[in-house]
C-alpha atoms as a PDB file:
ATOM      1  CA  UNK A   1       0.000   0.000   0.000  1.00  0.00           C
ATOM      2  CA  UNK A   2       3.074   2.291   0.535  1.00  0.00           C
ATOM      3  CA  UNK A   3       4.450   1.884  -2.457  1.00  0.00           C
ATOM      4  CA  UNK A   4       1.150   2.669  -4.333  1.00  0.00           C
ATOM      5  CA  UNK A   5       0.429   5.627  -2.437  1.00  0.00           C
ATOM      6  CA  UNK A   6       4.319   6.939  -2.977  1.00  0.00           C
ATOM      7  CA  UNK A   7       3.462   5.865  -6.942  1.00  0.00           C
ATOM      8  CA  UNK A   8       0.821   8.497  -6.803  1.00  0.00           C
ATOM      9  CA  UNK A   9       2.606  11.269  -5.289  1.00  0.00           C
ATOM     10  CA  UNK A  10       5.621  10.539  -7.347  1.00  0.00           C
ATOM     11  CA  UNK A  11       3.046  10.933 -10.465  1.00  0.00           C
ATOM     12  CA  UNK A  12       1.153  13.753  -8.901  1.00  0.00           C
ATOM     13  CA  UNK A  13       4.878  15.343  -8.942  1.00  0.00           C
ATOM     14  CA  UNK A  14       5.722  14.856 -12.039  1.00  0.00           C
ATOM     15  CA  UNK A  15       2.300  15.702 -13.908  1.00  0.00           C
ATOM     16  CA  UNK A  16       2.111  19.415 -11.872  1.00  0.00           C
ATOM     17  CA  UNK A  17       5.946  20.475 -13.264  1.00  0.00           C
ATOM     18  CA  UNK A  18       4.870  19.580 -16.228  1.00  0.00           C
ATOM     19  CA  UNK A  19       5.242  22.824 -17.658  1.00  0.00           C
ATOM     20  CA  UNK A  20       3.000  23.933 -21.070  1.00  0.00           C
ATOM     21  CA  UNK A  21       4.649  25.186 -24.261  1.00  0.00           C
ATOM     22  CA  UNK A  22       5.305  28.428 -24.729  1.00  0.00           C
ATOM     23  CA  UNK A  23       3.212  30.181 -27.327  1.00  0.00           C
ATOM     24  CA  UNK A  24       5.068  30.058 -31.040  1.00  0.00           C
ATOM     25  CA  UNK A  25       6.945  26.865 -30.087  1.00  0.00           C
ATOM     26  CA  UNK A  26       6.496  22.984 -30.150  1.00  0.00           C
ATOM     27  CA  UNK A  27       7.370  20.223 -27.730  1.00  0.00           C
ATOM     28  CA  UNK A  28       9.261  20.687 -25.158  1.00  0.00           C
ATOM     29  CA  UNK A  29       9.762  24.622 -26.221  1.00  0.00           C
ATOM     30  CA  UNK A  30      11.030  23.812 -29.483  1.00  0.00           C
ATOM     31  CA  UNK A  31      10.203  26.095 -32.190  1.00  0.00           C
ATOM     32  CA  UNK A  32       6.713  25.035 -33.869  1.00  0.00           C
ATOM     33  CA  UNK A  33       7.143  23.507 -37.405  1.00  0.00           C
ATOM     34  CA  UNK A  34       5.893  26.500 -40.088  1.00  0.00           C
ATOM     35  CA  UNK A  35       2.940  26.244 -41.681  1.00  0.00           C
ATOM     36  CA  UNK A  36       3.360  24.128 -45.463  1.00  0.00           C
ATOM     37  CA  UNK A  37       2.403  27.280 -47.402  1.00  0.00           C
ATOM     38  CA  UNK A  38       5.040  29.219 -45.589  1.00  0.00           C
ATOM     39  CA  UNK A  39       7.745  27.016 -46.001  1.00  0.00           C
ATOM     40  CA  UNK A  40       7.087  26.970 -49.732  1.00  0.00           C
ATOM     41  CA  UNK A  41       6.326  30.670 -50.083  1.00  0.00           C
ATOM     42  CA  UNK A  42       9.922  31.404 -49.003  1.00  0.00           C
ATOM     43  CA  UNK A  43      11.048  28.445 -50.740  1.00  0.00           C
ATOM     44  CA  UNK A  44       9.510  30.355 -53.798  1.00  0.00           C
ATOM     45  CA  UNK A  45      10.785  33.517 -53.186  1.00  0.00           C
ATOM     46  CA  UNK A  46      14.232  32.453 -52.552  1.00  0.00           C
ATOM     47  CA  UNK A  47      14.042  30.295 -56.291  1.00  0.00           C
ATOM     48  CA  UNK A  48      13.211  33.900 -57.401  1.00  0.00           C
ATOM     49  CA  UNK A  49      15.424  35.929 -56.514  1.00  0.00           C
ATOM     50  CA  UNK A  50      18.402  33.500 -57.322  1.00  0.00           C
ATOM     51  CA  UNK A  51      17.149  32.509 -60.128  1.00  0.00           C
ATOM     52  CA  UNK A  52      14.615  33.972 -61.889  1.00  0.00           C
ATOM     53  CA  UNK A  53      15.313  37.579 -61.416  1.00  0.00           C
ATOM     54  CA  UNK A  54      18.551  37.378 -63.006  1.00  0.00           C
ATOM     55  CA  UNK A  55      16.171  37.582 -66.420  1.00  0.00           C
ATOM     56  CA  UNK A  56      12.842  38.950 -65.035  1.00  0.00           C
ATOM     57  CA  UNK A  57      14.323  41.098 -62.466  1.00  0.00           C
ATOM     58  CA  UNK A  58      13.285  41.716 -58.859  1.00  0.00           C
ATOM     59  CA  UNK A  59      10.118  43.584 -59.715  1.00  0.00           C
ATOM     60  CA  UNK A  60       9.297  40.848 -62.717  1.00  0.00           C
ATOM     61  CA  UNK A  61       9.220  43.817 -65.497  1.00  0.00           C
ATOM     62  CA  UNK A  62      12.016  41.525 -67.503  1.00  0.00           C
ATOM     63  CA  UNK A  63      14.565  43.774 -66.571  1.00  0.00           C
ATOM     64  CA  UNK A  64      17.061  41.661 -64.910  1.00  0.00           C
ATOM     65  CA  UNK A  65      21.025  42.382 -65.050  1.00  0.00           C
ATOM     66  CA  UNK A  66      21.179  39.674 -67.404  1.00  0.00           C
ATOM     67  CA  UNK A  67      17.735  40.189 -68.847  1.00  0.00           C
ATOM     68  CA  UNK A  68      18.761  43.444 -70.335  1.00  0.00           C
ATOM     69  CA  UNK A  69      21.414  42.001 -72.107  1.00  0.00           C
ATOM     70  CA  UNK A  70      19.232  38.936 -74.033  1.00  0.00           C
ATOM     71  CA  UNK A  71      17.173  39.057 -77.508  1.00  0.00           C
ATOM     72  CA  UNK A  72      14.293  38.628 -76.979  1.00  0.00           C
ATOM     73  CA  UNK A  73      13.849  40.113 -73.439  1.00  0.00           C
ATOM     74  CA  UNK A  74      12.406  37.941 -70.768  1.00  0.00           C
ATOM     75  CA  UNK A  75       8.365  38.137 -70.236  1.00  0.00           C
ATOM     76  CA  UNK A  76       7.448  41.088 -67.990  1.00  0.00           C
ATOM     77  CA  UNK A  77       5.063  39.851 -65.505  1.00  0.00           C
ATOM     78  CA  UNK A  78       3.638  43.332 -64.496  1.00  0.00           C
ATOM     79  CA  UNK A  79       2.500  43.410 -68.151  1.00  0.00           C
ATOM     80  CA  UNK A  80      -1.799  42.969 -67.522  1.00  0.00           C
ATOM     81  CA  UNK A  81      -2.795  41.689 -70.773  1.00  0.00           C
ATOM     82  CA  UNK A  82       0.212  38.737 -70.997  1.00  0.00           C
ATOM     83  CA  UNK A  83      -1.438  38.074 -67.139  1.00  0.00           C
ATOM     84  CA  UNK A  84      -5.175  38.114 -68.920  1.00  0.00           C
ATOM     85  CA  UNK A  85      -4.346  35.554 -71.508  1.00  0.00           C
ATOM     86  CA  UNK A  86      -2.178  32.930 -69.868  1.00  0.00           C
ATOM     87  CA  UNK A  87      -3.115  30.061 -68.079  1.00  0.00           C
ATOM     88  CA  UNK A  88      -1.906  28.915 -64.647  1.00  0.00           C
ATOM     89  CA  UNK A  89      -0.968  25.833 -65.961  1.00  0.00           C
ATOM     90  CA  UNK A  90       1.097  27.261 -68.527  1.00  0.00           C
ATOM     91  CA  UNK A  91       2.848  29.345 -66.454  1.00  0.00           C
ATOM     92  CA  UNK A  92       3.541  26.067 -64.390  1.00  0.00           C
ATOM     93  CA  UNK A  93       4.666  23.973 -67.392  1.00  0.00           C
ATOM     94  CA  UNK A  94       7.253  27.201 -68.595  1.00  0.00           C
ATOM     95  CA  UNK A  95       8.468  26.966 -65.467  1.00  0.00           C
ATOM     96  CA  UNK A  96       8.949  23.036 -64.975  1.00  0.00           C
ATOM     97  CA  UNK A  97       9.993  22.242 -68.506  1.00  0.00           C
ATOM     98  CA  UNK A  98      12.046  25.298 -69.691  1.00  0.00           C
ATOM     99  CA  UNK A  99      10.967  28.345 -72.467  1.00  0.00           C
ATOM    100  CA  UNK A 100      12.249  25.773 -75.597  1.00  0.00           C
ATOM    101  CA  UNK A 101       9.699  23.095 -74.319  1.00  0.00           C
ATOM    102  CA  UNK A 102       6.575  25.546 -74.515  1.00  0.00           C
ATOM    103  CA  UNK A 103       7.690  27.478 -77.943  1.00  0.00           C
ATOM    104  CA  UNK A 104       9.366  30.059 -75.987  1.00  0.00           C
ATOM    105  CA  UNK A 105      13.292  30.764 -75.335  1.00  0.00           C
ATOM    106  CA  UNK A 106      15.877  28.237 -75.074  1.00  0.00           C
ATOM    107  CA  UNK A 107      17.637  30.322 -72.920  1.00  0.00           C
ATOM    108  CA  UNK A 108      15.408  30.063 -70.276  1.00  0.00           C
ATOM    109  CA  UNK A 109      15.969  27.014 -68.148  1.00  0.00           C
ATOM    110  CA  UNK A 110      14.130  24.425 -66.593  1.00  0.00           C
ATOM    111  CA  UNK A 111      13.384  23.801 -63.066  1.00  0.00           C
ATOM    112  CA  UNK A 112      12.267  19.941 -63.122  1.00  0.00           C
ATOM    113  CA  UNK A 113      13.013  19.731 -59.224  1.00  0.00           C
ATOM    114  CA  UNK A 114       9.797  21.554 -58.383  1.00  0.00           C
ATOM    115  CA  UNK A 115       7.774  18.805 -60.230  1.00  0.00           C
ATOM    116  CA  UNK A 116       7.959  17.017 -56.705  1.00  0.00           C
ATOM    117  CA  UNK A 117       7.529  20.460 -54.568  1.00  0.00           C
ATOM    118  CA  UNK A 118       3.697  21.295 -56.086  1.00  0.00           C
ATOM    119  CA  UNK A 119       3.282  23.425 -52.971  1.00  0.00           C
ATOM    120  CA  UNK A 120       6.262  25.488 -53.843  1.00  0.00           C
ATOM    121  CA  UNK A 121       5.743  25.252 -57.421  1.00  0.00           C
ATOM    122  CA  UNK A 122       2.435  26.404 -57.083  1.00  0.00           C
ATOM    123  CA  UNK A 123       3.906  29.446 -54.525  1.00  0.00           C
ATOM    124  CA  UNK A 124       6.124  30.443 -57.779  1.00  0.00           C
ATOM    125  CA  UNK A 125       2.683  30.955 -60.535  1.00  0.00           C
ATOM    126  CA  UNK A 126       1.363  32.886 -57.466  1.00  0.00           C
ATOM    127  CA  UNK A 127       4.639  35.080 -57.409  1.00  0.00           C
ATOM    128  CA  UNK A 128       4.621  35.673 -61.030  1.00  0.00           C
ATOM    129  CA  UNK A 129       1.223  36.581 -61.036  1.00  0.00           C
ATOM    130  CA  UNK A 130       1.450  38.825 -58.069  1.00  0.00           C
ATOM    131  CA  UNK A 131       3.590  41.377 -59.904  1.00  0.00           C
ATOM    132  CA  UNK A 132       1.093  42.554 -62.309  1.00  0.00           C
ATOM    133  CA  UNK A 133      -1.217  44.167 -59.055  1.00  0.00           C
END
């Protein structure tokens, strides 16, 4: 019977120190995982600017250092009526298979990695899109 009732204070003990997580942060006050459309929002923003705004340039107006430079320029995204007549999914195949796979320039490349990152994929037509608000 002693040993029972020192189980329960022993457990009693143990169960009040427990202490809670502190807001913003996981298990045992590790940082909480991001959300999935976070991660792959800055995923897509960091493919951006490293590589896509070498051509399109920060703002996506095609004006990139090495945009300027190439005949014909890269697409300006900012451009409304290029926004108004292309699909999502075309955007999304340019991206995956490269500008000589959709009748555009061979210059641009490929990015076949994001076929198995749809989430961050997806982050990138959002991007390109955004720039013609």
């Amino acid at each position: 019977m002693r040993h029972i009732a020192w189980t329960l204070v022993l457990a009693a003990a143990l169960g009040c120190s427990k202490k809670e997580p502190a807001e913003g942060t996981g298990q045992a006050g590790q940082p909480a995982a991001a959300p999935v459309a976070s991660v792959a929002a800055t995923e897509a923003k960091h493919l951006y600017a490293t590589v896509c705004a070498n051509c399109h340039g920060e703002s996506g107006r095609g004006d990139g250092r090495t945009g300027l430079q190439l005949n014909p320029r890269p697409r300006d995204y900012t451009d409304k009526a290029w926004q108004a007549t292309v699909s999502d999914a075309e955007i999304r195949k340019t991206i995956l298979e490269g500008g000589l796979a959709v009748g555009k320039s061979p210059i641009m490349p490929a990015q076949p990695q994001l076929a198995d990152k749809p989430d961050v994929l997806d982050e990138v037509v959002k991007l390109v899109r955004s720039f013609a608000r």
